[in-house]
Structure formats: C-alpha cells, structure tokens
N, C-alpha and C. Protein backbone atom coordinates (compact mmCIF):
# COMPACT_ATOMS: atom_id res chain seq x y z
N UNK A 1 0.83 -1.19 0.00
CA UNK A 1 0.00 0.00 0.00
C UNK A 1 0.87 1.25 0.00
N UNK A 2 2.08 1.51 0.73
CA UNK A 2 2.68 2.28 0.69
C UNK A 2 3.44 2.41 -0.69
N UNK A 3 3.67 1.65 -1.22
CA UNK A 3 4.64 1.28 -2.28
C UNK A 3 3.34 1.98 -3.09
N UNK A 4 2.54 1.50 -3.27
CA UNK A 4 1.36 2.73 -4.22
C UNK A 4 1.10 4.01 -4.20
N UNK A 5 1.38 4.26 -2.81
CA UNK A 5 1.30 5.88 -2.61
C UNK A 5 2.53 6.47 -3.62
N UNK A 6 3.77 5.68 -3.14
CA UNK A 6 5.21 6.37 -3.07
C UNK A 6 5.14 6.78 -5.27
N UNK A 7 4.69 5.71 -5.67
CA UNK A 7 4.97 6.17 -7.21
C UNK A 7 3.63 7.22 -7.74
N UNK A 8 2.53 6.75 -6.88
CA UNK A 8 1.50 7.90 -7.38
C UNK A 8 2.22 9.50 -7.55
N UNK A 9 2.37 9.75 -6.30
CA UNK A 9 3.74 11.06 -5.98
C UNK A 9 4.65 10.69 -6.85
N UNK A 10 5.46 9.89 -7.57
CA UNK A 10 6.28 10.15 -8.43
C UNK A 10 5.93 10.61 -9.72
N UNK A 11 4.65 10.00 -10.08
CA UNK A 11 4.21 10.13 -11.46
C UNK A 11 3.12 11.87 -11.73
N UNK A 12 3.44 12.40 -10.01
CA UNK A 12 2.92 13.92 -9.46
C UNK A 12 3.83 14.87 -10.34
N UNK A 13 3.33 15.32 -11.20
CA UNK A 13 4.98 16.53 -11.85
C UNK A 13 5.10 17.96 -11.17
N UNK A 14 5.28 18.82 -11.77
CA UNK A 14 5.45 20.27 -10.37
C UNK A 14 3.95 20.72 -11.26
N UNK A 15 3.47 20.38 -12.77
CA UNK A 15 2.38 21.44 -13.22
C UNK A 15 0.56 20.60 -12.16
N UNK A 16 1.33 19.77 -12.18
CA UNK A 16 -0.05 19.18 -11.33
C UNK A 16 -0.22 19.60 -9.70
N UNK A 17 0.89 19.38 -8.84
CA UNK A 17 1.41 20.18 -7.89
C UNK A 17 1.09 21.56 -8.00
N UNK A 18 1.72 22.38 -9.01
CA UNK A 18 1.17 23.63 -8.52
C UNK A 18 -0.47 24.08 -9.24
N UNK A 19 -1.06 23.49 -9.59
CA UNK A 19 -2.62 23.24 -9.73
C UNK A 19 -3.73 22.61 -8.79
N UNK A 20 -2.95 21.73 -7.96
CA UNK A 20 -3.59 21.35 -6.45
C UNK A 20 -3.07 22.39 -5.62
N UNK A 21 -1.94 22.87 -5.65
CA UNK A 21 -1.89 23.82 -4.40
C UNK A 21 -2.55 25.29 -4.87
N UNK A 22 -2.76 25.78 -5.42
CA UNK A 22 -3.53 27.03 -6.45
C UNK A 22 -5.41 26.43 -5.95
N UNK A 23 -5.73 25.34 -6.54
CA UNK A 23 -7.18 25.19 -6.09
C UNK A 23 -7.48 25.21 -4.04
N UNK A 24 -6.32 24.40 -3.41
CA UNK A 24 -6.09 24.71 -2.24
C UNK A 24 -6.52 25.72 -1.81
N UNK A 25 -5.47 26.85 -1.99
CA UNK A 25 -5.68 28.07 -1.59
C UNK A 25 -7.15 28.84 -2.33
N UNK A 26 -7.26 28.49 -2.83
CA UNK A 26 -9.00 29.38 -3.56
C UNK A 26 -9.87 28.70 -2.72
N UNK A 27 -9.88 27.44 -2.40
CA UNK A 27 -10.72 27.10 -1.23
C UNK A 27 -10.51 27.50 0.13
N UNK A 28 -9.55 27.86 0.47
CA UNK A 28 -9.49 28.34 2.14
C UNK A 28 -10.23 29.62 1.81
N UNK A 29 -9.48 30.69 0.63
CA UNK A 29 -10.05 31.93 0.36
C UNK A 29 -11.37 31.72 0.67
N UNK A 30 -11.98 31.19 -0.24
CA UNK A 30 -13.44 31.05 -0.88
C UNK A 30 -14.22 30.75 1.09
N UNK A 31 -13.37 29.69 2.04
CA UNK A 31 -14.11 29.95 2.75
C UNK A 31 -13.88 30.59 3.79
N UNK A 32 -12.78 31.77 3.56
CA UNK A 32 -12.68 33.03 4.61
C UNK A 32 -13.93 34.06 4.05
N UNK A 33 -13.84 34.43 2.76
CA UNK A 33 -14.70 35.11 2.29
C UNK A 33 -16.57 34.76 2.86
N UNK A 34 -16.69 33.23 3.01
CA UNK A 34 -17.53 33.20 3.54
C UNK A 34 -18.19 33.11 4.63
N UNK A 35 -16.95 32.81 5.37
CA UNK A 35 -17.12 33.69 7.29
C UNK A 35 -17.28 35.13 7.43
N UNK A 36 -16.34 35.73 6.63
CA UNK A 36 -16.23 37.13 6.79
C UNK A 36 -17.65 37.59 6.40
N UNK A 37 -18.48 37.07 5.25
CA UNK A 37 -19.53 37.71 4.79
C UNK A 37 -20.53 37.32 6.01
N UNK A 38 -20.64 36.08 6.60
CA UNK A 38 -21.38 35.52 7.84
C UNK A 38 -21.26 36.87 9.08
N UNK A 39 -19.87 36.80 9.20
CA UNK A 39 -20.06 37.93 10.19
C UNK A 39 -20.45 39.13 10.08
N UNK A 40 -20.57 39.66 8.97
CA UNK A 40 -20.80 40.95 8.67
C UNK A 40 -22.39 40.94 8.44
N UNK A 41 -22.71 40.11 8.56
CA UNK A 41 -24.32 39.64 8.69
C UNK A 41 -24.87 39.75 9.88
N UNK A 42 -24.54 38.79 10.40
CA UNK A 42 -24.54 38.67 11.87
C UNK A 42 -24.02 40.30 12.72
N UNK A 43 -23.68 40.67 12.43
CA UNK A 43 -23.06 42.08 12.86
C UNK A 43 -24.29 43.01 13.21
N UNK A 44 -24.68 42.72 11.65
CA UNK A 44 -25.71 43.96 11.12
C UNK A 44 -27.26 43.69 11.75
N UNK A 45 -27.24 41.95 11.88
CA UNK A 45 -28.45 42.04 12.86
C UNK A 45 -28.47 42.20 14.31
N UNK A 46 -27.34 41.96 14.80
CA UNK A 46 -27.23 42.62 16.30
C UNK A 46 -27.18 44.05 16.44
N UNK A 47 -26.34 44.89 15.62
CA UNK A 47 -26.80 46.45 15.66
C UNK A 47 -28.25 46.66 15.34
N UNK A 48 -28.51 46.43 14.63
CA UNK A 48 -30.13 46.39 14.24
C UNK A 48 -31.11 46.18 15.54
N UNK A 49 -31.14 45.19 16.11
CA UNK A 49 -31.33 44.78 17.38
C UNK A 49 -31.36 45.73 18.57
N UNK A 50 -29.99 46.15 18.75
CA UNK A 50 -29.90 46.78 20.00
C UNK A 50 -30.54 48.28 19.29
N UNK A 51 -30.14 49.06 18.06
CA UNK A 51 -30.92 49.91 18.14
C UNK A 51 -32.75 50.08 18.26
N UNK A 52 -32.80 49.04 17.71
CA UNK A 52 -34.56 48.76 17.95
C UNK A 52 -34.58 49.36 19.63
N UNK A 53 -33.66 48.05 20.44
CA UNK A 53 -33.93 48.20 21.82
C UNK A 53 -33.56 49.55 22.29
N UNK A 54 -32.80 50.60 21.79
CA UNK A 54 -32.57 51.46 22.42
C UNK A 54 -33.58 52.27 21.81
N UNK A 55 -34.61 52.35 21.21
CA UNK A 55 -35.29 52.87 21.09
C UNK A 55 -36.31 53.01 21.48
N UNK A 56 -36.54 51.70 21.78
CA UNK A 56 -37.82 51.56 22.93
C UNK A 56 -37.91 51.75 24.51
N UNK A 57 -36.34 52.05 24.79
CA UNK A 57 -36.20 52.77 26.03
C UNK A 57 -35.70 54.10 25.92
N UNK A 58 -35.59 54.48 24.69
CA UNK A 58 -36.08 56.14 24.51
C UNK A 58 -37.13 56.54 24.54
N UNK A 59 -38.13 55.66 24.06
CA UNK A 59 -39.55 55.98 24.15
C UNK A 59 -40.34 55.87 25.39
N UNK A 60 -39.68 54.83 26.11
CA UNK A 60 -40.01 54.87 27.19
C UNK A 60 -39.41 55.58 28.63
N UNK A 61 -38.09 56.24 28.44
CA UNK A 61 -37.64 57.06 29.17
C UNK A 61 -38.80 58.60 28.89
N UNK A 62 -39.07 59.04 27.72
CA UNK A 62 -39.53 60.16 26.98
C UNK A 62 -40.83 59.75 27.60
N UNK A 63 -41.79 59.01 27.84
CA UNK A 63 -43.06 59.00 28.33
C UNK A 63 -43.35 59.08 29.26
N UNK A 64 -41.91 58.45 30.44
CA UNK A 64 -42.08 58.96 31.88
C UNK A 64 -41.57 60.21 32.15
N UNK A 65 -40.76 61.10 31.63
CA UNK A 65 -40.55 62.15 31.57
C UNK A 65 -41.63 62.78 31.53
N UNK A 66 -42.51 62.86 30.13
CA UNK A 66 -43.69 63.59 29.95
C UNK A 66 -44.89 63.18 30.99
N UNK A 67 -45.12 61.95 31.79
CA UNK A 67 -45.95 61.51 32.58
C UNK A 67 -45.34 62.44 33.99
N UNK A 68 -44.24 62.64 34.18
CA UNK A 68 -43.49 63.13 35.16
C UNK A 68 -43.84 64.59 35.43
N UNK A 69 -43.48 65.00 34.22
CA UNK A 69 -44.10 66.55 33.57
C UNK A 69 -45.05 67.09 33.71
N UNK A 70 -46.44 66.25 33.53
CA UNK A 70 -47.43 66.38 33.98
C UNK A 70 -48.29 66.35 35.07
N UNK A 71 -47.37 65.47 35.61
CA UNK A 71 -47.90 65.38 37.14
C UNK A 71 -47.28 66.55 37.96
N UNK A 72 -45.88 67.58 37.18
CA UNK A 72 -45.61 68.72 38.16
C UNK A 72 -46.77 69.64 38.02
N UNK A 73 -47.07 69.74 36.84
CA UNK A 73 -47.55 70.77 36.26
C UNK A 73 -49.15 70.86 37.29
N UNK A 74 -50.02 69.63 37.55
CA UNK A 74 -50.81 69.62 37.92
C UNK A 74 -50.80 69.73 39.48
N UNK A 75 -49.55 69.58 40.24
CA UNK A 75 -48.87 70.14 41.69
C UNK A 75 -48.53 71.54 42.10
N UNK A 76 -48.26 72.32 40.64
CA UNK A 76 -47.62 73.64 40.83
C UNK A 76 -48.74 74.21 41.78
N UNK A 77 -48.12 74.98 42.37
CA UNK A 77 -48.75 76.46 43.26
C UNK A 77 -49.14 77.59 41.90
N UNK A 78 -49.93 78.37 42.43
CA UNK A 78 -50.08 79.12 41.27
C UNK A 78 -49.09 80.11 41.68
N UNK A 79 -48.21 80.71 40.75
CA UNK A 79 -46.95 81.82 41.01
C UNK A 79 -47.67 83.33 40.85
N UNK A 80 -46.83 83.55 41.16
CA UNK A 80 -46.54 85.65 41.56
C UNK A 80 -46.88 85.87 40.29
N UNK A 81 -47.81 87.11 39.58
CA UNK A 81 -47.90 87.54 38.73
C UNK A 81 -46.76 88.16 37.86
N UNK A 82 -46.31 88.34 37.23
CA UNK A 82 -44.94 88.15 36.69
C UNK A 82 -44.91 89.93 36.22
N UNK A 83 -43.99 90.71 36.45
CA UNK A 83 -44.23 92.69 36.13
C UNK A 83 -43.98 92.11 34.78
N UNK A 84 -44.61 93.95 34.31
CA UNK A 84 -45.07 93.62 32.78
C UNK A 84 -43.26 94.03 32.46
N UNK A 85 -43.26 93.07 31.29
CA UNK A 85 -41.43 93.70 30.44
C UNK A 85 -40.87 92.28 31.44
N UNK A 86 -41.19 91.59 32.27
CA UNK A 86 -40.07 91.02 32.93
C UNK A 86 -39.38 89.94 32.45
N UNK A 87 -40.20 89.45 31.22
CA UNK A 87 -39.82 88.16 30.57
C UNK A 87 -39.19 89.20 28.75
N UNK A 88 -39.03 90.30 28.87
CA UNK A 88 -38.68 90.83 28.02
C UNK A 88 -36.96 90.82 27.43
N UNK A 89 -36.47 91.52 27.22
CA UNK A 89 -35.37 92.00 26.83
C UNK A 89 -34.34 92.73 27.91
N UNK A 90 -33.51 92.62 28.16
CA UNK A 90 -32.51 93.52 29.14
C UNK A 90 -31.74 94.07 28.15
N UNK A 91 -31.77 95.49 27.59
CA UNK A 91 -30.58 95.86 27.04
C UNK A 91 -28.84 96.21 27.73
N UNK A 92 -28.13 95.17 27.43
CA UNK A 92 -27.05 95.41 27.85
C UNK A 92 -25.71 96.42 27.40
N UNK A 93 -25.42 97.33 27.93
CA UNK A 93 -24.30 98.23 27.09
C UNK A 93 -23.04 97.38 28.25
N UNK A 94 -21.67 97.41 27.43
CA UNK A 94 -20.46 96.81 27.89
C UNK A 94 -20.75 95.62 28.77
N UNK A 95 -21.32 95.18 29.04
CA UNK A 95 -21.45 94.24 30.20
C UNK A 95 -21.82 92.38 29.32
N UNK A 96 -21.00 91.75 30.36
CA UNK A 96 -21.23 90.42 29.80
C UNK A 96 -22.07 89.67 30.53
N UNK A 97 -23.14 88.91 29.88
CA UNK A 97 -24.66 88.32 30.46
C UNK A 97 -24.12 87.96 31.53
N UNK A 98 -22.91 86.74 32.01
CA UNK A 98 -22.79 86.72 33.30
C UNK A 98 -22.83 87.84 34.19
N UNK A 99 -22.35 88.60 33.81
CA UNK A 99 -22.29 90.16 34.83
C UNK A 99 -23.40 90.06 34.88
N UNK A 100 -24.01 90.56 34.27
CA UNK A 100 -25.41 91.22 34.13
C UNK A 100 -26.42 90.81 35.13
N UNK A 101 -26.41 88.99 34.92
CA UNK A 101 -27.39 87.94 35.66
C UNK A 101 -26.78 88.17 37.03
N UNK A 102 -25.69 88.71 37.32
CA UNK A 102 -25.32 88.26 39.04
C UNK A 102 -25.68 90.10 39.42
N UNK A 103 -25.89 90.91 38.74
CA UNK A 103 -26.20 91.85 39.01
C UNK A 103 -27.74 91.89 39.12
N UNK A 104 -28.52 91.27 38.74
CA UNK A 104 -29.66 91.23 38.67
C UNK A 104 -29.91 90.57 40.04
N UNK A 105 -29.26 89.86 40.21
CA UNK A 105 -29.42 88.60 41.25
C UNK A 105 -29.09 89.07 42.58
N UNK A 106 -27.90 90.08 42.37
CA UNK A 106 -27.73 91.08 43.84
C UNK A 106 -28.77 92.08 44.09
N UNK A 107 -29.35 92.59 43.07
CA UNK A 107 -30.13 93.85 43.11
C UNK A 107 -31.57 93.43 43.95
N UNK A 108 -32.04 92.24 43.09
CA UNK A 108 -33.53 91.17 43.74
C UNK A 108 -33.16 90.79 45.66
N UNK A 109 -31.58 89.94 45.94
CA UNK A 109 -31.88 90.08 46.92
C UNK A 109 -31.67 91.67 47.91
N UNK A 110 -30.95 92.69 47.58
CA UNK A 110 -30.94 93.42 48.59
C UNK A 110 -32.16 94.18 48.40
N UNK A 111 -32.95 94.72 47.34
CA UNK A 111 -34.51 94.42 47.65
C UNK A 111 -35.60 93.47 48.30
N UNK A 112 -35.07 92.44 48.25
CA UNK A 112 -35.88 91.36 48.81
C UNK A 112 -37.06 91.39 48.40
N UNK A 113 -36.95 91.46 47.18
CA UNK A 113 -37.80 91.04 46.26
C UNK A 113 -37.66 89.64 45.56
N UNK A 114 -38.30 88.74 44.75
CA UNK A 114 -38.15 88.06 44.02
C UNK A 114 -37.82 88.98 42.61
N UNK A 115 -37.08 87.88 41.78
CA UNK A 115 -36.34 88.56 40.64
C UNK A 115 -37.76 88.31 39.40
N UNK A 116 -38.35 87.80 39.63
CA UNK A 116 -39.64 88.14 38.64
C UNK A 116 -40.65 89.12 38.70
N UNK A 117 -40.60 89.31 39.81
CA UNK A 117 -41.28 90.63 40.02
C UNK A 117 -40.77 91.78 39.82
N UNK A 118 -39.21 91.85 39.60
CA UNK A 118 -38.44 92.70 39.00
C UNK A 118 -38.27 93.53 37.58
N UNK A 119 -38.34 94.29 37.11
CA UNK A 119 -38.39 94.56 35.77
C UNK A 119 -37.15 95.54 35.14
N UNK A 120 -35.96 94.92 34.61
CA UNK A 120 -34.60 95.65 34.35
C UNK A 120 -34.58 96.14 33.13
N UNK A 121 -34.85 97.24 32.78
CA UNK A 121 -34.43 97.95 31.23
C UNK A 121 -33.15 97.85 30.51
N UNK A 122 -32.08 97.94 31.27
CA UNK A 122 -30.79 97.89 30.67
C UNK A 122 -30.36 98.14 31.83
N UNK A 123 -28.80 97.53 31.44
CA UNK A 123 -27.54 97.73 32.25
C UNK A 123 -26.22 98.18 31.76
N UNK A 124 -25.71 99.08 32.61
CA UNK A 124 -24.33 99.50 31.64
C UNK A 124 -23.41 100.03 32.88
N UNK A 125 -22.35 99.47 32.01
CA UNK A 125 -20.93 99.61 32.82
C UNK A 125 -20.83 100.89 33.17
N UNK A 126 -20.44 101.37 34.55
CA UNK A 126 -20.10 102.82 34.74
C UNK A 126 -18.32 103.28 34.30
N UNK A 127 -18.27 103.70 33.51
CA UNK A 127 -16.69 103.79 33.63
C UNK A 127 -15.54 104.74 34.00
C-alpha cells in the first residue's frame, strides 16, 4: 500500500502540484470570504437589534418624563404675577450676560424682592 502511494507522488509533476496547491488556496479563500460575509451579517443584525432596543427605552424614558411633567404641572402652586417687560429684553451696554445675571441677582436680593417681580431695562458699565 505504501509502495502505491510512493509512485503515485512520483508520477505527481510540479504542473499538477502547482494546480492542487492554487485550487487549495482558492478554497481556504473562498471559505474566509464566507465567514467574513457571515459575520458581517450577523453584525448587522445585532446592531439592528440593539438599536430597535434602544429605542424603545427612549420611548419609554420620553413618556415617563412627559408623565413626570405632567404630574408637576398639575402640583404647581399658582406663582406671583410676573411685572409687565419682565420676561422681556434687558438691554445690555459693555457688560457680559454673566455680569449682568449676578447683578440682577444682587439687586432682587438686597430688595428682597423676588427677581420676577423685578423689571430691568438695561444695564451699563459705569466707567
């Protein structure tokens, strides 16, 4: 039996040899190409997947929010009538909004007032 192998391989030349090793390799190719395409499948339905799922706990974060929302809204106290201009415009000359807001914010408490009941036309740097 061995003695059959040994001349089969002899009567093997290099053009037959390198025609089995050439189909060889196109078959490993052929089945990397077809893992690789498997996974890239498989990939696309697990992203698919989890975005579904993250969407349905967006939707459901977003509904208890708005359920949340609603239930303040129906708790609120009714507020201070608000001075007329107070939700308006502050014209600012030189001054930067932070300034401005902590100036507003000193002015309300050493009035001791609330700052909505407040009504500021403009502010400007003295220089």
């Amino acid at each position: 039996m061995n003695n059959s192998i040994l001349t089969a391989a002899a009567d093997f030349g290099f053009g037959d040899a390198a025609v089995t090793a050439v189909f060889g390799y196109a078959v490993v190719f052929c089945g990397l190409i077809l893992l690789m395409t498997v996974l890239y499948i498989m990939a696309a339905i697990f992203k698919s997947s989890a975005a579904k799922k993250k969407a349905a706990e967006d939707a459901e974060k977003a509904a208890a929010a708005k359920e949340q929302a609603k239930a303040q809204e129906t708790e609120k106290k009714p507020e201070a009538p608000l001075a007329p201009g107070s939700a308006g415009h502050v014209k600012l000359y030189d001054v930067p909004d932070k300034e401005a807001a902590m100036i507003m914010a000193i002015v309300a408490y050493k009035m001791q007032k609330p700052l909505n009941e407040l009504h500021f036309i403009s502010i400007k740097e003295v220089k």
